[in-house]
N, C-alpha and C. Protein backbone atom coordinates (compact mmCIF):
# COMPACT_ATOMS: atom_id res chain seq x y z
N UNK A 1 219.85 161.47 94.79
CA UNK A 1 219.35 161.12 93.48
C UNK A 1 218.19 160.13 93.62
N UNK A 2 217.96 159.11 94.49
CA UNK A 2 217.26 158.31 94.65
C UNK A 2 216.29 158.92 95.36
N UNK A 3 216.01 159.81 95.95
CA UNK A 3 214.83 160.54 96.42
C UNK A 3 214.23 161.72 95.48
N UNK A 4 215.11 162.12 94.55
CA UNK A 4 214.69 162.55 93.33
C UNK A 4 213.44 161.51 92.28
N UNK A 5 214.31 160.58 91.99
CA UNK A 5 213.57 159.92 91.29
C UNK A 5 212.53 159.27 91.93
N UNK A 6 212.32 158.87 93.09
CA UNK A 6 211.25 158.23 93.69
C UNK A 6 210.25 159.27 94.19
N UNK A 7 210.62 160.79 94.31
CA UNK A 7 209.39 161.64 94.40
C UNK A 7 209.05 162.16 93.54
N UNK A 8 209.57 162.19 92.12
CA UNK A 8 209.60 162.76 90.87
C UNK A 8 208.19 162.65 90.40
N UNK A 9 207.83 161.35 91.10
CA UNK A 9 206.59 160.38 90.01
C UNK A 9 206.99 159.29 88.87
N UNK A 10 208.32 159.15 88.74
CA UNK A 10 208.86 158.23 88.09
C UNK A 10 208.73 157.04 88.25
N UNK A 11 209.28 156.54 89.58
CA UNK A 11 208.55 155.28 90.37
C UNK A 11 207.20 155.10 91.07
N UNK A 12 206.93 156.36 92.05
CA UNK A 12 205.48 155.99 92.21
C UNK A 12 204.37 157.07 91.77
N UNK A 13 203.29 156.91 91.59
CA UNK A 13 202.27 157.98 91.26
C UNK A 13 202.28 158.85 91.93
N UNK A 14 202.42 160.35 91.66
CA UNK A 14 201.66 161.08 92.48
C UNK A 14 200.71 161.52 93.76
N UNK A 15 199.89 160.57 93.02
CA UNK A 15 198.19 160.64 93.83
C UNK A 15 198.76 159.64 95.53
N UNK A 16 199.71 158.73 95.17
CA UNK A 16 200.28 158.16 96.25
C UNK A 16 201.08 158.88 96.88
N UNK A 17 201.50 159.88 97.28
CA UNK A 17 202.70 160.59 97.75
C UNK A 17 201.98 162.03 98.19
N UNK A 18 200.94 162.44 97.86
CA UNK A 18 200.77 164.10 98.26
C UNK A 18 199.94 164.15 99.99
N UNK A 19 199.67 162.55 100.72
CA UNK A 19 199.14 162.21 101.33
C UNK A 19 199.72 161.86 102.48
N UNK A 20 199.91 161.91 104.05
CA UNK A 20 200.71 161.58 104.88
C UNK A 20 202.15 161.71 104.95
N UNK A 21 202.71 160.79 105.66
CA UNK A 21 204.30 160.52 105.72
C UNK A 21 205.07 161.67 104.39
N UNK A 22 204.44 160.75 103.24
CA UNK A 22 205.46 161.18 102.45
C UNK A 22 205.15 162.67 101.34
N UNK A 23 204.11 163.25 102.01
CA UNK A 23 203.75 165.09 101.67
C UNK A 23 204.92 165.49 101.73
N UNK A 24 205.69 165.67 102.73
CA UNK A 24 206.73 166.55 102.94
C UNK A 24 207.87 166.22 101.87
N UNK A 25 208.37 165.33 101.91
CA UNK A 25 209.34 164.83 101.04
C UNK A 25 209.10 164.90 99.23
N UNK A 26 207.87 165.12 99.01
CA UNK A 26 207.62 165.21 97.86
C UNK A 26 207.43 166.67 96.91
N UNK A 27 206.79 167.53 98.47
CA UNK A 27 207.44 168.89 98.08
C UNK A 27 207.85 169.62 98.08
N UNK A 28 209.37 169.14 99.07
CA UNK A 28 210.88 169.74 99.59
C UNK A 28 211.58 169.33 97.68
N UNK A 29 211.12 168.38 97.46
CA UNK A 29 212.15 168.00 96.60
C UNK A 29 211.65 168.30 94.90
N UNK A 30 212.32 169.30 94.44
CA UNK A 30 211.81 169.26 93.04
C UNK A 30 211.58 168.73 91.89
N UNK A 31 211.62 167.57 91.75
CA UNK A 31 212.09 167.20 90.99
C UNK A 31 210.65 166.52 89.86
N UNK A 32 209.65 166.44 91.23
CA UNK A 32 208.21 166.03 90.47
C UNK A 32 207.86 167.67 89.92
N UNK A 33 207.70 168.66 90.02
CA UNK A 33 207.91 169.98 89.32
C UNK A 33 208.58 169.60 87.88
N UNK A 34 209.87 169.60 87.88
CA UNK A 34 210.30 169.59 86.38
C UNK A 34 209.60 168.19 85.40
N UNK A 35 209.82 167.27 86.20
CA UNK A 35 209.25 166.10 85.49
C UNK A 35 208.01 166.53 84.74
N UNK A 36 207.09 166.80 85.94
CA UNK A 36 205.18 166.80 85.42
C UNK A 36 205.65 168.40 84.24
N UNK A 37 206.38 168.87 84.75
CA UNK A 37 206.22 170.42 83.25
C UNK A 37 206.86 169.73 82.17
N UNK A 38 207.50 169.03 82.11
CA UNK A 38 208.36 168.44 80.86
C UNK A 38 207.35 167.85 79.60
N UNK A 39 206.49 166.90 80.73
CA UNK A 39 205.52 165.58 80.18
C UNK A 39 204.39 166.35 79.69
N UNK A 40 203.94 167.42 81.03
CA UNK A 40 202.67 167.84 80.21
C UNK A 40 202.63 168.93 79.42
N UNK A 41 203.92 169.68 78.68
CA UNK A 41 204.26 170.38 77.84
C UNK A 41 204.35 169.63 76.72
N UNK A 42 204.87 167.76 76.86
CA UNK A 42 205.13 167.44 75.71
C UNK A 42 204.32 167.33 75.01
N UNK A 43 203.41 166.56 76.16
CA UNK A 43 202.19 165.86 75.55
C UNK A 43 201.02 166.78 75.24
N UNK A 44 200.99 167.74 75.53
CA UNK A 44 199.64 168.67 75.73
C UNK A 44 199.37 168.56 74.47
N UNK A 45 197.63 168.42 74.63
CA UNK A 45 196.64 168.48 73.05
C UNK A 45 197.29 167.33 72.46
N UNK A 46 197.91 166.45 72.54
CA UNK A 46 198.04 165.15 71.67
C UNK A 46 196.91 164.09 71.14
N UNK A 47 197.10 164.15 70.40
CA UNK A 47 196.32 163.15 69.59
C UNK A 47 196.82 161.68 69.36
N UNK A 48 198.30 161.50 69.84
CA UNK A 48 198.75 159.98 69.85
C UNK A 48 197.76 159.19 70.27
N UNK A 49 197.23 158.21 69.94
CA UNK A 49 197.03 157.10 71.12
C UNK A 49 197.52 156.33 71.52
N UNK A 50 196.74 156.04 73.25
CA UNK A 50 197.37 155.09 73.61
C UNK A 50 195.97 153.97 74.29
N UNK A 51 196.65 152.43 74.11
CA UNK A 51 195.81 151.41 74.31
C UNK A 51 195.54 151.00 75.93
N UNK A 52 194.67 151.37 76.52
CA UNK A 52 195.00 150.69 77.70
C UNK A 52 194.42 149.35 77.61
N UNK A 53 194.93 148.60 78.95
CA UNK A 53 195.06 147.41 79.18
C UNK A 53 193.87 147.10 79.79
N UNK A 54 193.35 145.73 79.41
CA UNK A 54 192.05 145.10 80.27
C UNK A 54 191.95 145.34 81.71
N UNK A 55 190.95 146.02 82.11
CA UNK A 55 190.98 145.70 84.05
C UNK A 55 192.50 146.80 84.32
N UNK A 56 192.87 147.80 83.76
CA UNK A 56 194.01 148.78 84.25
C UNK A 56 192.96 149.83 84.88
N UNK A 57 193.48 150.26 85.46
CA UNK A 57 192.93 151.83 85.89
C UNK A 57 192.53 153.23 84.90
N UNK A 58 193.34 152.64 84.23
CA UNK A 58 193.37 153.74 82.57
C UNK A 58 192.21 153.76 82.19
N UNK A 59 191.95 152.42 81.91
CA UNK A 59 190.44 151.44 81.28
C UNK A 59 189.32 152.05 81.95
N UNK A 60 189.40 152.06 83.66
CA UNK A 60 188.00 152.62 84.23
C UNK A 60 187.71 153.94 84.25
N UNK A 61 188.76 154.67 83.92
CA UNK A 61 189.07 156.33 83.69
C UNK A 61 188.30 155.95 82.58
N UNK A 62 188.51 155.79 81.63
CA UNK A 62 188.44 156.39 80.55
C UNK A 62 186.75 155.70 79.85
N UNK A 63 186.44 154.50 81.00
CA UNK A 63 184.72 154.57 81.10
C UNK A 63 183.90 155.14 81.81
N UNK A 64 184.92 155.53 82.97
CA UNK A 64 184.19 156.92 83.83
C UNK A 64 184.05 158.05 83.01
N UNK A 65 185.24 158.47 82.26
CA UNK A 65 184.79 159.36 81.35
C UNK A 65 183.54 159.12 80.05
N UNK A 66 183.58 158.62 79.48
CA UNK A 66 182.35 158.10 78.60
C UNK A 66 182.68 158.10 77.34
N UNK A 67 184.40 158.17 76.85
CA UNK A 67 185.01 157.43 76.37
C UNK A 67 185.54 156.19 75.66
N UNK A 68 184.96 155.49 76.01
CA UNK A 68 185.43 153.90 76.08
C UNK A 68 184.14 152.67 76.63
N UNK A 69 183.64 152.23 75.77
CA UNK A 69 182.34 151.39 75.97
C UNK A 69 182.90 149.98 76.27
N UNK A 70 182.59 149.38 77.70
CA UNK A 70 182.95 148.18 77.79
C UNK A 70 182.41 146.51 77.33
N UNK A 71 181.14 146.73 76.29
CA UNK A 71 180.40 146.02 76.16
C UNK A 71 181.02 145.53 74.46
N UNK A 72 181.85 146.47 74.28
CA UNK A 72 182.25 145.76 72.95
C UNK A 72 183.78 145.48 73.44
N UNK A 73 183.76 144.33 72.22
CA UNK A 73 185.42 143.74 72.77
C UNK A 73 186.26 144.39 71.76
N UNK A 74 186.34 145.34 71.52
CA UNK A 74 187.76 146.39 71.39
C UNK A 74 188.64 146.66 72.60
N UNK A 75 189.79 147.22 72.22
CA UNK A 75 190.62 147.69 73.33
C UNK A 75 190.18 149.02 74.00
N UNK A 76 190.36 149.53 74.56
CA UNK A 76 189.93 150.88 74.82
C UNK A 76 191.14 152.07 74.54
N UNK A 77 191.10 152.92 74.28
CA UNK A 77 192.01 153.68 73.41
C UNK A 77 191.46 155.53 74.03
N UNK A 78 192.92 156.14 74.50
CA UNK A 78 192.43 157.36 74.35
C UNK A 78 193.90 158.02 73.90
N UNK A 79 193.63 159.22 74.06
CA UNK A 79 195.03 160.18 73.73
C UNK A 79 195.75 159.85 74.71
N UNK A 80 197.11 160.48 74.16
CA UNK A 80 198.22 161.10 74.92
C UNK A 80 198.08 162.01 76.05
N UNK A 81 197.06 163.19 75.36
CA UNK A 81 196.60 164.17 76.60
C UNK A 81 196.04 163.55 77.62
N UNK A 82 195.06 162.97 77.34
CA UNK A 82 194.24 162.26 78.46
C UNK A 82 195.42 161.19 79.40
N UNK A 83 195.56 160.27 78.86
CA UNK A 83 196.56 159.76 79.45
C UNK A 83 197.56 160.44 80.67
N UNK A 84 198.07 161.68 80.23
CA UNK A 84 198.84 162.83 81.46
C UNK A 84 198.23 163.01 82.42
N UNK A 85 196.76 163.50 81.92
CA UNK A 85 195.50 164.14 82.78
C UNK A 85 195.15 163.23 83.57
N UNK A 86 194.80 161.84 83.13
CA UNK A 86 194.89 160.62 84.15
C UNK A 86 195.81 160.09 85.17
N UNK A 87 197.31 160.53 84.87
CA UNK A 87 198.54 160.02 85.83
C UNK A 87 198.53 161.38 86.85
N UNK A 88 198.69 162.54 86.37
CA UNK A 88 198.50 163.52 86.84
C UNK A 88 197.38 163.81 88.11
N UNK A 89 196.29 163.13 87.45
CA UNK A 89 195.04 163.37 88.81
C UNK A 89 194.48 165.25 88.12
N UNK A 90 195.01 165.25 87.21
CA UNK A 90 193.86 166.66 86.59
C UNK A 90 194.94 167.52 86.27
């Protein structure tokens, strides 16, 4: 169970795990499969937003995308979808 949840993507990202050592273990074990179909079925095409945080990773996504202007002091804000598409890695 604990190798479930720790390759799921629950505890760590993705983008950290499809790389070295821990490739194998991540896709012997299914469990990041059901997770990522669950989330990005839920979320797909959402329009929720969500706020990211000053200096997060979310934040530079979403000024890499052209999204989110850092010169004004608002929060930066995108969807739900995007948000997946960002944890996800595409």
């Amino acid at each position: 169970m604990g190798l479930q949840n720790f390759f799921s993507g629950l505890v760590a990202r993705p983008q950290l795990l499809v790389g070295g050592f821990f490739a194998i273990p991540y896709y012997i074990t299914p469990g990041h499969y059901v997770y990522e179909g669950l989330v990005t079925a839920l979320y797909y095409d959402s329009d929720n937003l969500v706020v990211a945080e000053r200096g997060s990773p979310y934040e530079t996504f979403l000024v890499e995308q052209g999204t989110c202007n850092m010169t004004v002091f608002q929060p930066c804000t995108g969807t739900a979808s995007e948000y997946v598409d960002y944890f996800y890695g595409g």
